[in-house]
N, C-alpha and C. Protein backbone atom coordinates (compact mmCIF):
# COMPACT_ATOMS: atom_id res chain seq x y z
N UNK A 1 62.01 110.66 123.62
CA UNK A 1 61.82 109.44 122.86
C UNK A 1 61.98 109.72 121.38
N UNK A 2 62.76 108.90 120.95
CA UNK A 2 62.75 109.06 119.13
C UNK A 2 62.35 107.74 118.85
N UNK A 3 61.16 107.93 117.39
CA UNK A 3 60.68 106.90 116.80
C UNK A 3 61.15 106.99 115.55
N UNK A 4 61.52 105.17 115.22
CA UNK A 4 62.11 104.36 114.11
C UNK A 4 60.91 103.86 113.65
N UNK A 5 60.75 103.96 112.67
CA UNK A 5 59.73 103.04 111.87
C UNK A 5 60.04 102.44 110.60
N UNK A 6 60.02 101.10 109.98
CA UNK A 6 60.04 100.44 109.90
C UNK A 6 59.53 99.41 108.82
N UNK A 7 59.45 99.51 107.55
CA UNK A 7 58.17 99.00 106.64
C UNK A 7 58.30 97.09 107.03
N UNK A 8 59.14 96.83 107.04
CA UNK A 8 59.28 95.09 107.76
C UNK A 8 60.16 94.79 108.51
N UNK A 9 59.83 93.35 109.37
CA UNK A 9 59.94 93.15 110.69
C UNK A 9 61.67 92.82 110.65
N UNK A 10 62.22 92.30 109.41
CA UNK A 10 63.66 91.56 109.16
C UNK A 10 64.79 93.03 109.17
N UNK A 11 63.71 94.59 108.51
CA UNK A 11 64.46 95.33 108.28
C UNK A 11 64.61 96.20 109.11
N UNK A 12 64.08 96.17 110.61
CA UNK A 12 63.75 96.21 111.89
C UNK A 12 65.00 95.72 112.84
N UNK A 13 65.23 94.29 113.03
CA UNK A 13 66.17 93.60 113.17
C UNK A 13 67.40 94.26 113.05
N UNK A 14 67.43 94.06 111.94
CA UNK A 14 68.84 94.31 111.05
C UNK A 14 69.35 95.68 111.33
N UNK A 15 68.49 97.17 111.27
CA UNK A 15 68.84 97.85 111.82
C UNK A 15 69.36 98.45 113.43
N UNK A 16 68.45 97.53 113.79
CA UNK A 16 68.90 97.60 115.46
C UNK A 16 70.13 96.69 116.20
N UNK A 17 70.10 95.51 115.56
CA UNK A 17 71.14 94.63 115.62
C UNK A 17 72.79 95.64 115.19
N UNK A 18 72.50 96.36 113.94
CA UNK A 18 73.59 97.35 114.17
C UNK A 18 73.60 98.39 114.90
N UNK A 19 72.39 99.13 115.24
CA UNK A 19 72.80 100.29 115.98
C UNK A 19 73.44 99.70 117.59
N UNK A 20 72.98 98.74 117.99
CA UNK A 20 73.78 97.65 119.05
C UNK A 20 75.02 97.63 119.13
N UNK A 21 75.44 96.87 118.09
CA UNK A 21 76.71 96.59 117.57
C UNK A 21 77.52 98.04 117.71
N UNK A 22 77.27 98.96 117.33
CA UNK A 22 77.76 100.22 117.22
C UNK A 22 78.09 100.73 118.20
N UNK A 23 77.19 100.42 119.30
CA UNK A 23 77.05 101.02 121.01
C UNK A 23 77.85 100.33 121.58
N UNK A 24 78.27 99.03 121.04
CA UNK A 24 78.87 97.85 121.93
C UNK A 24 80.42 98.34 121.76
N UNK A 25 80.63 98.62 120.34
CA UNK A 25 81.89 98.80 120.01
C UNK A 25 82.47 99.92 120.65
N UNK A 26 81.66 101.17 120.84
CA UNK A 26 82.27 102.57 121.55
C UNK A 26 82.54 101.64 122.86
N UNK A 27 81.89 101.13 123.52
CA UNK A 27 81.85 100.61 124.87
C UNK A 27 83.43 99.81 125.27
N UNK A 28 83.59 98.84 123.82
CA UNK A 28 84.83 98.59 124.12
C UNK A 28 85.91 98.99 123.65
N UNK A 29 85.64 99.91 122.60
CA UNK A 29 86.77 101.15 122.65
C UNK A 29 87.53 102.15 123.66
N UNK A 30 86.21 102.29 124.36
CA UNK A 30 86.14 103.21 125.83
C UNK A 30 86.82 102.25 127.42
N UNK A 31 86.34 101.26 127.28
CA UNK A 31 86.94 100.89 128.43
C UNK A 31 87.36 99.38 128.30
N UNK A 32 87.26 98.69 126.93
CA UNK A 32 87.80 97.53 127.31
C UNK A 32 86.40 96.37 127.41
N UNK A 33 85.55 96.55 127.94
CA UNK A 33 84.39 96.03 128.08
C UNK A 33 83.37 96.39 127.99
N UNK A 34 81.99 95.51 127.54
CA UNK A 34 80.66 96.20 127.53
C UNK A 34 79.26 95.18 128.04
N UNK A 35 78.42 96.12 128.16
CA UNK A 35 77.70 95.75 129.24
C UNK A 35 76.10 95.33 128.27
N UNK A 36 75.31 94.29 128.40
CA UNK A 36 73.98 94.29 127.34
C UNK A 36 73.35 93.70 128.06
N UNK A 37 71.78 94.24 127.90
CA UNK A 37 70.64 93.74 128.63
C UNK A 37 70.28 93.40 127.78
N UNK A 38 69.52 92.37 127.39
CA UNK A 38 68.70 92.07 126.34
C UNK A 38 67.44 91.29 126.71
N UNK A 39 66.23 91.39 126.18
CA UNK A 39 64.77 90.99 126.49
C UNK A 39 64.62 89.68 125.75
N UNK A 40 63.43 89.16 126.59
CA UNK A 40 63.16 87.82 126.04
C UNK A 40 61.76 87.90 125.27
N UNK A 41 60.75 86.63 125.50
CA UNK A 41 59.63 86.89 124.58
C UNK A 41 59.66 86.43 123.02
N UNK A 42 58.92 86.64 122.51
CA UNK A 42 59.03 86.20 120.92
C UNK A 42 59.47 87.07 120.01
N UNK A 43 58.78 88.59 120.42
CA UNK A 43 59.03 89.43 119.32
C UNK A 43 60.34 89.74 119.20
N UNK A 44 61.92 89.69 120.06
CA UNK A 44 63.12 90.01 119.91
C UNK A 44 64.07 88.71 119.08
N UNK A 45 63.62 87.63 118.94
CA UNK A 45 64.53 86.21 118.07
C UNK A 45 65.08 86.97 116.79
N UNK A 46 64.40 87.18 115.94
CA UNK A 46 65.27 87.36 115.10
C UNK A 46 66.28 89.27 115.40
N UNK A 47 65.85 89.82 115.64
CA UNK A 47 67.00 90.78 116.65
C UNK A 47 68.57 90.42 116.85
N UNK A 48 67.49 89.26 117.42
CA UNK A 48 68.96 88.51 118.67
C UNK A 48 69.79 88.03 117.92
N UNK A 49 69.06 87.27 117.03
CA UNK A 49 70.06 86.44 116.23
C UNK A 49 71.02 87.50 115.16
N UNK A 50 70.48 88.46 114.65
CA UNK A 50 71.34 88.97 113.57
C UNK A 50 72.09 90.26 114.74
N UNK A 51 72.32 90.22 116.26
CA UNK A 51 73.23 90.77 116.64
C UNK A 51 74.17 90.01 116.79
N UNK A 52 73.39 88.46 116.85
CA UNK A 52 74.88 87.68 117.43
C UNK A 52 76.04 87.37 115.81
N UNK A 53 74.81 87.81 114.86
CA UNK A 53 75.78 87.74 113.49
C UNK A 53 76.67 89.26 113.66
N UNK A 54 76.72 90.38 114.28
CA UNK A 54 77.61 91.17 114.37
C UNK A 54 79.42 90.93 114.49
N UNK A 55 79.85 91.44 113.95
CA UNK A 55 81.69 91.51 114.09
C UNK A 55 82.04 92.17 115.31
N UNK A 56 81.64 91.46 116.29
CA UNK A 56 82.78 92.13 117.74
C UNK A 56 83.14 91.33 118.37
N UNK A 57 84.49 92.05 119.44
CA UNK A 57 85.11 91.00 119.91
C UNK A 57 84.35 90.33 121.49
N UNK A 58 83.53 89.33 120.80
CA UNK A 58 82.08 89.18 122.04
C UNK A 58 82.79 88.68 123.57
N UNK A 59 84.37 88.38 123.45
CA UNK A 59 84.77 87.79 124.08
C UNK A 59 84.29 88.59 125.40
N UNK A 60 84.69 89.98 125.14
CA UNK A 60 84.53 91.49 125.74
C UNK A 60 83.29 91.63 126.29
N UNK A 61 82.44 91.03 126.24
CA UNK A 61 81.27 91.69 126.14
C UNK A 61 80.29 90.73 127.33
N UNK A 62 79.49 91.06 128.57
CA UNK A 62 78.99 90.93 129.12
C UNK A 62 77.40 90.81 128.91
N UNK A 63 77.00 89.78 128.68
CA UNK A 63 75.29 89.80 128.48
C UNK A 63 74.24 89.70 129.65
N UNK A 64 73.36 90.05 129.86
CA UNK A 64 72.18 89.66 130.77
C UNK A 64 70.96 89.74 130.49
N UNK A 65 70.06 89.28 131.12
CA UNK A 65 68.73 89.43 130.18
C UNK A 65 68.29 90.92 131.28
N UNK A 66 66.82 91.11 130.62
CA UNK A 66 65.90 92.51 131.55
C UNK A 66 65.32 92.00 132.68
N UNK A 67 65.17 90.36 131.90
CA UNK A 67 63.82 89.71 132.91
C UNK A 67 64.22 88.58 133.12
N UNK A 68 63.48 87.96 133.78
CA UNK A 68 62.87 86.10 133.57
C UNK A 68 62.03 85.52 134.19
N UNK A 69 61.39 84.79 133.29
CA UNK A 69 60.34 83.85 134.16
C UNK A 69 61.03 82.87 135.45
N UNK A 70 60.43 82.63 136.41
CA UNK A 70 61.24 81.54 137.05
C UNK A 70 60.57 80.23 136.56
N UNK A 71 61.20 79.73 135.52
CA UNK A 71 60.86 78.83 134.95
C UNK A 71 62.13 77.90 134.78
N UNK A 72 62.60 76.75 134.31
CA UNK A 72 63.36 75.90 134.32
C UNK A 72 64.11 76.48 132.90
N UNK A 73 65.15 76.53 132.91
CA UNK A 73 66.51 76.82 131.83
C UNK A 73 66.20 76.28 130.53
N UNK A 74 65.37 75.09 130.64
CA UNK A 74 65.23 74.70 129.28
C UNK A 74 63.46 74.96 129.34
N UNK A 75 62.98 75.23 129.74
CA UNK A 75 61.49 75.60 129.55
C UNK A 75 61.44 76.54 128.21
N UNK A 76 59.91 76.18 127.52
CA UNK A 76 60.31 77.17 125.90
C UNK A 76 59.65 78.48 126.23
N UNK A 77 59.63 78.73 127.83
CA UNK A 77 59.05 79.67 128.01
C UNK A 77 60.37 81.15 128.52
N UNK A 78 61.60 80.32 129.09
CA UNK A 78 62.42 80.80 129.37
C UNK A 78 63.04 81.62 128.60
N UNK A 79 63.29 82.85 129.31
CA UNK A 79 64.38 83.69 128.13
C UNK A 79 65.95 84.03 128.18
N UNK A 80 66.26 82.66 129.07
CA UNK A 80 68.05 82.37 128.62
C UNK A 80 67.98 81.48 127.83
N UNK A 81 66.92 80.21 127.84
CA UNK A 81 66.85 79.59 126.02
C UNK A 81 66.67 80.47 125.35
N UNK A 82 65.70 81.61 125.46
CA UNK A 82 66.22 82.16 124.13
C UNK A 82 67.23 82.82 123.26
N UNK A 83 67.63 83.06 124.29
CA UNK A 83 69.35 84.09 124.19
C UNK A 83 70.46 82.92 123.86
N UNK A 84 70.47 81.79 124.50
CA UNK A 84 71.30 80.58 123.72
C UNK A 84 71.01 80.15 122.22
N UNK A 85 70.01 79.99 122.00
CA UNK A 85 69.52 79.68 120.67
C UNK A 85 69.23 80.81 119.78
N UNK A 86 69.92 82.20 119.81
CA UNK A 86 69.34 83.02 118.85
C UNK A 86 70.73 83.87 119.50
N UNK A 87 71.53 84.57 119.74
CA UNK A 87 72.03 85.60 120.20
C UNK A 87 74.02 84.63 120.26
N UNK A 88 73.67 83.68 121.45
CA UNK A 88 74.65 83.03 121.52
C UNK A 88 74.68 82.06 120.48
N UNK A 89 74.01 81.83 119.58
CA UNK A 89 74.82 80.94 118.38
C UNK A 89 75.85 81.49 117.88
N UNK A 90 75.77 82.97 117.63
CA UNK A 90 76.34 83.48 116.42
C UNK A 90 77.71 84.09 117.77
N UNK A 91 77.01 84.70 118.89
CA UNK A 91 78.04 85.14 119.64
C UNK A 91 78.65 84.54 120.95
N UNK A 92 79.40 83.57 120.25
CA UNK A 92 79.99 82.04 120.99
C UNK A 92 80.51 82.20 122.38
N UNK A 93 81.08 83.19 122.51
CA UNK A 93 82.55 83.77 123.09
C UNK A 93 81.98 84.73 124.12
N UNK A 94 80.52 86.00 124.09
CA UNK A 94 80.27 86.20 124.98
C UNK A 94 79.99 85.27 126.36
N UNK A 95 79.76 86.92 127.38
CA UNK A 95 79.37 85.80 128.76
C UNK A 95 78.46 86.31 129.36
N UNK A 96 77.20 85.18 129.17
CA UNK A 96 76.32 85.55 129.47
C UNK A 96 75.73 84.83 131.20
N UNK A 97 74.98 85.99 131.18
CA UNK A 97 75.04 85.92 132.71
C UNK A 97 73.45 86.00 133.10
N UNK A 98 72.91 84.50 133.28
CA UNK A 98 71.57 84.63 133.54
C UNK A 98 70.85 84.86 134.94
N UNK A 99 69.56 85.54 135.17
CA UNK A 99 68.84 85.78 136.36
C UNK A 99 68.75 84.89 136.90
N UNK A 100 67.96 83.71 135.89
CA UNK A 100 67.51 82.65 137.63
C UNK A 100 67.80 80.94 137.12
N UNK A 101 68.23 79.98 137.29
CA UNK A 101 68.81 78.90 136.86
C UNK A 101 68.05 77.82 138.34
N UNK A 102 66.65 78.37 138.48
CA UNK A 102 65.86 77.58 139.63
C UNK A 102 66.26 78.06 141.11
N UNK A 103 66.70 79.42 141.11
CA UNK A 103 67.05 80.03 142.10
C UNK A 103 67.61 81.09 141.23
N UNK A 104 67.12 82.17 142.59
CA UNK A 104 68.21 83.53 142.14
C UNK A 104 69.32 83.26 141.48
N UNK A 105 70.22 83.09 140.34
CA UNK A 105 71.95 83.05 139.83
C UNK A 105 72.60 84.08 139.27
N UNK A 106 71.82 85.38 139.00
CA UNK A 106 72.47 86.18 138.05
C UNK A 106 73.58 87.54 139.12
N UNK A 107 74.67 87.46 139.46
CA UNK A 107 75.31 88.55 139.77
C UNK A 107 75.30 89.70 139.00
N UNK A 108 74.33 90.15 138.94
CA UNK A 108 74.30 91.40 138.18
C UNK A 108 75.27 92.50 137.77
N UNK A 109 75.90 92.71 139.09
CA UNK A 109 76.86 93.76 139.64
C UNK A 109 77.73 93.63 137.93
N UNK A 110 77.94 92.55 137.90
CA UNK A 110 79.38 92.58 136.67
C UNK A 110 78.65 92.83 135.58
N UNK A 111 77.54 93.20 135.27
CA UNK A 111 77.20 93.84 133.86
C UNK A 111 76.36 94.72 134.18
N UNK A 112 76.62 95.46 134.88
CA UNK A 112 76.58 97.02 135.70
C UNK A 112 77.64 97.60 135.32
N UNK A 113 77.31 99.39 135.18
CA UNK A 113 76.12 99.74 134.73
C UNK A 113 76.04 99.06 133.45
N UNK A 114 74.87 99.34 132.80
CA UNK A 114 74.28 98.89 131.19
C UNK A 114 75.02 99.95 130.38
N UNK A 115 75.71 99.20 129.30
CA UNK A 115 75.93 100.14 127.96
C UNK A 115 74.69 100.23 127.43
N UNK A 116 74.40 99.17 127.05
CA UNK A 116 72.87 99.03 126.32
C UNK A 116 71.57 98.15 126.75
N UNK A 117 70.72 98.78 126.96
CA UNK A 117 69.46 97.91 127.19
C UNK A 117 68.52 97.76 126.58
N UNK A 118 68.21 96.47 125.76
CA UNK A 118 67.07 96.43 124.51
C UNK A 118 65.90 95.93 125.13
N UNK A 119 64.97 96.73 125.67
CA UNK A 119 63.60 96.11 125.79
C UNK A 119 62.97 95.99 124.85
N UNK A 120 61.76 95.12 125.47
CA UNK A 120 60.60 94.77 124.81
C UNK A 120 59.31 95.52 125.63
N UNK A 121 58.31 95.71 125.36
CA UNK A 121 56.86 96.26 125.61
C UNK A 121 55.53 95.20 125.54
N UNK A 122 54.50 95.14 126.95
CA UNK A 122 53.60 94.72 126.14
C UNK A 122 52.29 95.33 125.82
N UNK A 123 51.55 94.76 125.53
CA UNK A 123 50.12 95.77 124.91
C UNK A 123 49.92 96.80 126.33
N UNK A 124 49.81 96.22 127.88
CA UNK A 124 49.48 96.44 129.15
C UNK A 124 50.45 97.60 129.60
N UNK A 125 51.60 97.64 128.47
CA UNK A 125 52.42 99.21 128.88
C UNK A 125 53.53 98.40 129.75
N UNK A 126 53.46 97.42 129.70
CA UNK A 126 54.57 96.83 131.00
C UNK A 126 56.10 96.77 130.15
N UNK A 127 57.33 96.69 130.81
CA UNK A 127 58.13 96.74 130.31
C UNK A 127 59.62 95.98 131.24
N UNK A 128 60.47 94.58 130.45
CA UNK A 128 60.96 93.95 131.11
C UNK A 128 59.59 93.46 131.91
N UNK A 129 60.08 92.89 133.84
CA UNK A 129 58.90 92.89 134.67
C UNK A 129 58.22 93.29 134.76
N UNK A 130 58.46 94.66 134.73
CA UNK A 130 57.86 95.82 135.41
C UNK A 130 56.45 95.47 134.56
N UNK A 131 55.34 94.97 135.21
CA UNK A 131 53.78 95.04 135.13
C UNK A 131 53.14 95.78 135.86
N UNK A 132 51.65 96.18 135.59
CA UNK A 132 51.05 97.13 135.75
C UNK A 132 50.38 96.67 136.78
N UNK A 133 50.55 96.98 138.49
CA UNK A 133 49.89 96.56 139.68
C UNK A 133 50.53 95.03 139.76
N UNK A 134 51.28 95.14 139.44
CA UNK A 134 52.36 93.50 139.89
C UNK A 134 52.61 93.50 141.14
N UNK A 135 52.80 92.75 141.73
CA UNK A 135 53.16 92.34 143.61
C UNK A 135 54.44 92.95 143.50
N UNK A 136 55.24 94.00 144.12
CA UNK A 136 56.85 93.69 144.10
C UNK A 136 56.83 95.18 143.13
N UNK A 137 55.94 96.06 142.17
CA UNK A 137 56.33 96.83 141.54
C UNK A 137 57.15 97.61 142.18
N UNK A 138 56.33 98.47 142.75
CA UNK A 138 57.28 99.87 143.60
C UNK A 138 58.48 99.39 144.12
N UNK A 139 58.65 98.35 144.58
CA UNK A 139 60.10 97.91 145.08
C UNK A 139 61.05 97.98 143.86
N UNK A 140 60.21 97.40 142.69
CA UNK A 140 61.36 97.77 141.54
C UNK A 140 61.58 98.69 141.15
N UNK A 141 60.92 99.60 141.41
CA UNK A 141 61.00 100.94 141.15
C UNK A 141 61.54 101.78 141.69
N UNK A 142 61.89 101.41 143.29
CA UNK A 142 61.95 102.41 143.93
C UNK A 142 63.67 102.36 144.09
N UNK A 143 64.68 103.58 143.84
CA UNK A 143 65.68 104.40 143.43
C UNK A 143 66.85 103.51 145.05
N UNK A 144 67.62 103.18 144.09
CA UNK A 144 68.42 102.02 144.67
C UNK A 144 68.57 100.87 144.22
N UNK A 145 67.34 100.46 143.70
CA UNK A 145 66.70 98.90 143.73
C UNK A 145 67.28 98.20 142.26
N UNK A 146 68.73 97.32 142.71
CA UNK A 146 68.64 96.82 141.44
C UNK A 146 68.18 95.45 140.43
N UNK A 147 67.83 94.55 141.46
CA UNK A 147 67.12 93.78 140.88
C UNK A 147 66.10 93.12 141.93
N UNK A 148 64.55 92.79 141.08
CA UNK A 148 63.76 92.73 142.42
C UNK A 148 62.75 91.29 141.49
N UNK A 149 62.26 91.46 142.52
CA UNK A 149 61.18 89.61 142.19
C UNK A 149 59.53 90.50 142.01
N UNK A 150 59.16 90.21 141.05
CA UNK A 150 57.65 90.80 140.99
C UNK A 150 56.99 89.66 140.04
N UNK A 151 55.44 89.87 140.80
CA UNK A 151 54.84 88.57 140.96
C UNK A 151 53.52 89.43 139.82
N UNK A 152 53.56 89.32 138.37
CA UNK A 152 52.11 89.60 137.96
C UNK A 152 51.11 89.17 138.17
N UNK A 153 49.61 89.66 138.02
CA UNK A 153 48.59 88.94 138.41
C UNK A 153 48.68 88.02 137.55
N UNK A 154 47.58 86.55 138.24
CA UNK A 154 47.98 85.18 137.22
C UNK A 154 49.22 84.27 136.59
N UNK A 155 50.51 85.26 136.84
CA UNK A 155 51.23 84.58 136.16
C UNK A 155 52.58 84.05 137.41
N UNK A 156 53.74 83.09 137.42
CA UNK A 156 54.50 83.07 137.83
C UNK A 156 55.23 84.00 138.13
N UNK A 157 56.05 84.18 139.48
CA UNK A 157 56.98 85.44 140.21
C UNK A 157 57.92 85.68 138.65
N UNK A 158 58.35 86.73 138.53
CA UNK A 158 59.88 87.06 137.50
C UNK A 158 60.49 87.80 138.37
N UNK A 159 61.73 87.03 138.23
CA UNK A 159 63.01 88.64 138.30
C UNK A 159 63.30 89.63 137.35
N UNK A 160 63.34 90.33 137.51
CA UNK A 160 63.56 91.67 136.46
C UNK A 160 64.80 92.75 137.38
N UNK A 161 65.69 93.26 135.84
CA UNK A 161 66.29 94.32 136.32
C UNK A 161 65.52 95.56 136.88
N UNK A 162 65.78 96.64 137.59
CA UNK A 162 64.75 97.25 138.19
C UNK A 162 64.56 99.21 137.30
N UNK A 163 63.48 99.36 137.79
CA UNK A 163 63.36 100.69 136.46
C UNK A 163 65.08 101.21 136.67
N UNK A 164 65.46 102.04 138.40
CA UNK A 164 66.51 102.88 137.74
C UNK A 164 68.07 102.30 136.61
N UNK A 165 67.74 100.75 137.05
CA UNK A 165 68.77 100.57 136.34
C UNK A 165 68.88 100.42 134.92
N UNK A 166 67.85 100.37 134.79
CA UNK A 166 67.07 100.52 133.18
C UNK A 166 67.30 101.34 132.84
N UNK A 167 67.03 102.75 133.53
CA UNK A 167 66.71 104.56 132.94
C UNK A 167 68.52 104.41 133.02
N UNK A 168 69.08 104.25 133.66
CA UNK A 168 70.81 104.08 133.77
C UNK A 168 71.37 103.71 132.34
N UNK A 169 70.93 102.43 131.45
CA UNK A 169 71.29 102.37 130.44
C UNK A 169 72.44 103.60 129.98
N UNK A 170 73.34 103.09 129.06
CA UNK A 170 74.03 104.33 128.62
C UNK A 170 73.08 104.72 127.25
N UNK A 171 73.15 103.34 125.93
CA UNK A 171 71.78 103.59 125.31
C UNK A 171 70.54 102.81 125.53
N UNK A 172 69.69 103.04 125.79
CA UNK A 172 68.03 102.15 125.59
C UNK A 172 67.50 102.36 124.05
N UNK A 173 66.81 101.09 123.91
CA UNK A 173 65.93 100.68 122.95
C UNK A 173 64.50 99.72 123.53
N UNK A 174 63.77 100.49 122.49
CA UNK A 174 61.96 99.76 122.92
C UNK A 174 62.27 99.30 121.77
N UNK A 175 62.17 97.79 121.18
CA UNK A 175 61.27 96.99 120.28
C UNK A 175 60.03 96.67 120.07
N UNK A 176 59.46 97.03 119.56
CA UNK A 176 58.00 96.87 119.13
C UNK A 176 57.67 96.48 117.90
N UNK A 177 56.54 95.89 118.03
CA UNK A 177 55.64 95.38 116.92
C UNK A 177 54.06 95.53 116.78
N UNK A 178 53.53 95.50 115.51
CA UNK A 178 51.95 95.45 115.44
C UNK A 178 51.27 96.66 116.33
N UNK A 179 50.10 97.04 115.35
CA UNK A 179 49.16 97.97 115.86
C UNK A 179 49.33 98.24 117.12
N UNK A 180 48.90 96.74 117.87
CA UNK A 180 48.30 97.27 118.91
C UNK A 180 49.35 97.38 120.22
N UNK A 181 50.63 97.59 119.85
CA UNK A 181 51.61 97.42 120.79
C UNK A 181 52.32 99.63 120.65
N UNK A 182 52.16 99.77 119.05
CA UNK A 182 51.65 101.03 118.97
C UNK A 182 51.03 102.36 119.53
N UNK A 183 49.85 101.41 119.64
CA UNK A 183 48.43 102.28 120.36
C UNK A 183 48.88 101.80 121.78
N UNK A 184 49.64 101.01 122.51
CA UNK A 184 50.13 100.92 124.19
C UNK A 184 51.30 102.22 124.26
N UNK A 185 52.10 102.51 123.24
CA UNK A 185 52.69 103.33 123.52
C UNK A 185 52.45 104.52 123.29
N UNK A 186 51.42 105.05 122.76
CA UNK A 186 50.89 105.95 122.52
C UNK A 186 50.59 106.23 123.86
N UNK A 187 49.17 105.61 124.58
CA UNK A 187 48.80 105.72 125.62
C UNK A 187 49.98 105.91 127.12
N UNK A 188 50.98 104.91 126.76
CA UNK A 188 51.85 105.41 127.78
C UNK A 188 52.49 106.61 127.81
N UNK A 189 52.35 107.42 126.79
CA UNK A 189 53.27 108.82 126.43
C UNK A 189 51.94 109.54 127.20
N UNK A 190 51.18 109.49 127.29
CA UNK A 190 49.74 109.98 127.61
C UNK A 190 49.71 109.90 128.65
N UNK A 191 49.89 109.12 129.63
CA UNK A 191 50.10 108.66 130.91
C UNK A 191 50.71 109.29 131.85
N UNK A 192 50.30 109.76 133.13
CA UNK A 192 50.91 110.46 133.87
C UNK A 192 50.93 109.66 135.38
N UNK A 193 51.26 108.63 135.17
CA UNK A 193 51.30 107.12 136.47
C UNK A 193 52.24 106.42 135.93
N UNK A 194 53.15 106.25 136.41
CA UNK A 194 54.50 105.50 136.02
C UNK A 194 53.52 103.85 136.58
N UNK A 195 53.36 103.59 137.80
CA UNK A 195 52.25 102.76 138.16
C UNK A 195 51.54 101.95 137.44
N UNK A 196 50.84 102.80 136.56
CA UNK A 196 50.15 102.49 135.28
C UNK A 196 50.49 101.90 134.42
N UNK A 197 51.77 102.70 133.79
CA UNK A 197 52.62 102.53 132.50
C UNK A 197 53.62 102.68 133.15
N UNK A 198 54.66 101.56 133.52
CA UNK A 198 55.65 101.16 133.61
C UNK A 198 56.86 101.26 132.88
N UNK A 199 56.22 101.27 131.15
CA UNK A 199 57.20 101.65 130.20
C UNK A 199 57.70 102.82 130.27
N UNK A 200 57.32 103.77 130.92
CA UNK A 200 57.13 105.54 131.45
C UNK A 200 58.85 105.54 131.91
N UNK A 201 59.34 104.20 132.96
CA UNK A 201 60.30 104.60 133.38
C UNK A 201 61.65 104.82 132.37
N UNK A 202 61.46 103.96 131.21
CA UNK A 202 62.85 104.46 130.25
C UNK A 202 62.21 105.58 128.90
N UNK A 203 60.76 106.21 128.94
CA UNK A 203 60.48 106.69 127.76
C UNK A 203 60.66 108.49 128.52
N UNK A 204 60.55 108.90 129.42
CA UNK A 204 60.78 110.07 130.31
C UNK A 204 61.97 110.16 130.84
N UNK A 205 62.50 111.69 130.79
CA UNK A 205 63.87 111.93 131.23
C UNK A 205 65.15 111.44 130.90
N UNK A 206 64.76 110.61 129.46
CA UNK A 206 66.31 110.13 129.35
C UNK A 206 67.24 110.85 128.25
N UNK A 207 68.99 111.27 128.72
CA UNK A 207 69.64 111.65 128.02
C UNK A 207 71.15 110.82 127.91
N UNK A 208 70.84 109.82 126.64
CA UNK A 208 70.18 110.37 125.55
C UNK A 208 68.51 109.57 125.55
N UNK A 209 67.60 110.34 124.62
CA UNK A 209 66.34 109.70 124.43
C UNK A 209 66.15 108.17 124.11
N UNK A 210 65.28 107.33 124.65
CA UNK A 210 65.12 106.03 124.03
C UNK A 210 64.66 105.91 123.11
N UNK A 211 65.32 105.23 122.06
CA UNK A 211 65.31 105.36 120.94
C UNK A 211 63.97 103.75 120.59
N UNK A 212 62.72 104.17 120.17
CA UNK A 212 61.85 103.33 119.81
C UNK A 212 61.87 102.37 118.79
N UNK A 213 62.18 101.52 118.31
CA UNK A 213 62.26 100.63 116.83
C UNK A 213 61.22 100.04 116.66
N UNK A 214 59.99 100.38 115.75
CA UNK A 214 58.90 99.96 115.28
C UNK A 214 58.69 99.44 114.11
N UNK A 215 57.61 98.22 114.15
CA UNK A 215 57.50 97.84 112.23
C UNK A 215 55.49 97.02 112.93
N UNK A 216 55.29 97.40 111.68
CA UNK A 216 54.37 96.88 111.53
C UNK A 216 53.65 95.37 111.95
């Protein structure tokens, strides 16, 4: 794991939005096309938006999210609204390819494998779906599995991409914010239960390392 840090949240963004951009471009230098996971939630909007202000040819470029609520497409809870309104403004021309549209919809296969996968984290160590004692974990976890339905406690089922295809990434990124999202990753480096800390599956064994982007 390598940590980025960060004195503000815009200069956070801005840097990762290019190191993206950068990954995207080898991708379609290399073969013509490229592959992006990208996370939903609050803390990634402005991210999103100043990647979709990037110079590439998005035509190229394959999007999907990590996760999703099964929630309705326009719900403000959904995170293909958020990827339309922050990511796809600026990047018209990609094609984005969502998980669930009130049923399973996302063919994954075509933005397989991942060039890049930008997660998000939450305080609970969870990462994408992947929650801590979620209904459905180990299935996402378990080596094959590429996209699976896991049900957190209290909350509505999500689909989520599944850990190996995550650790697959060509590059990964953790976004983070605030103290106490910090002190979760601390503890997950600490952690010896993938179970537990979920985030475990892209912060262990990866070459190259996941690269952390932190701000205050």
């Amino acid at each position: 794991m390598i940590l980025r840090a960060f004195d503000g949240r815009a200069a956070q963004a801005e840097a990762l939005a290019e190191a993206v951009a950068e990954d995207l471009s080898r991708a379609l230098e290399a073969r013509g096309t490229a592959h992006l996971a990208v996370p939903g939630g609050s803390t990634p909007a402005t991210f999103l938006t100043a990647l979709g202000g990037q110079a590439l040819d998005w035509s190229r470029v394959v999007v999907t999210l990590t996760d999703e609520r099964q929630v309705a497409a326009d719900d403000a809870r959904s995170n293909a609204r958020l990827v339309r309104e922050t990511l796809l403004v600026g990047a018209t021309d990609a094609r984005f390819l969502p998980l669930w549209t009130g049923e399973y919809a996302g063919d994954v296969a075509e933005a397989l494998p991942l060039d890049v996968a930008v997660l998000g984290m939450g305080a609970d160590m969870h990462t994408a779906s992947l929650f801590p004692d979620a209904k459905g974990l180990e299935a996402a976890l378990a080596d094959g599995a590429t996209v699976a339905v896991v049900t957190p406690a209290g909350l509505e089922p999500r689909v989520t991409l599944s850990g190996p295809v995550l650790r697959a990434a060509g590059r990964r990124y953790l976004l983070i914010q605030g103290e106490e999202k910090r002190a979760a990753l601390d503890r997950a480096r600490a952690a010896s239960d993938v179970l537990e800390a979920p985030v475990r599956v892209v912060l262990v064994d990866g070459d190259p390392p996941t690269e952390v982007y932190y701000a205050a």
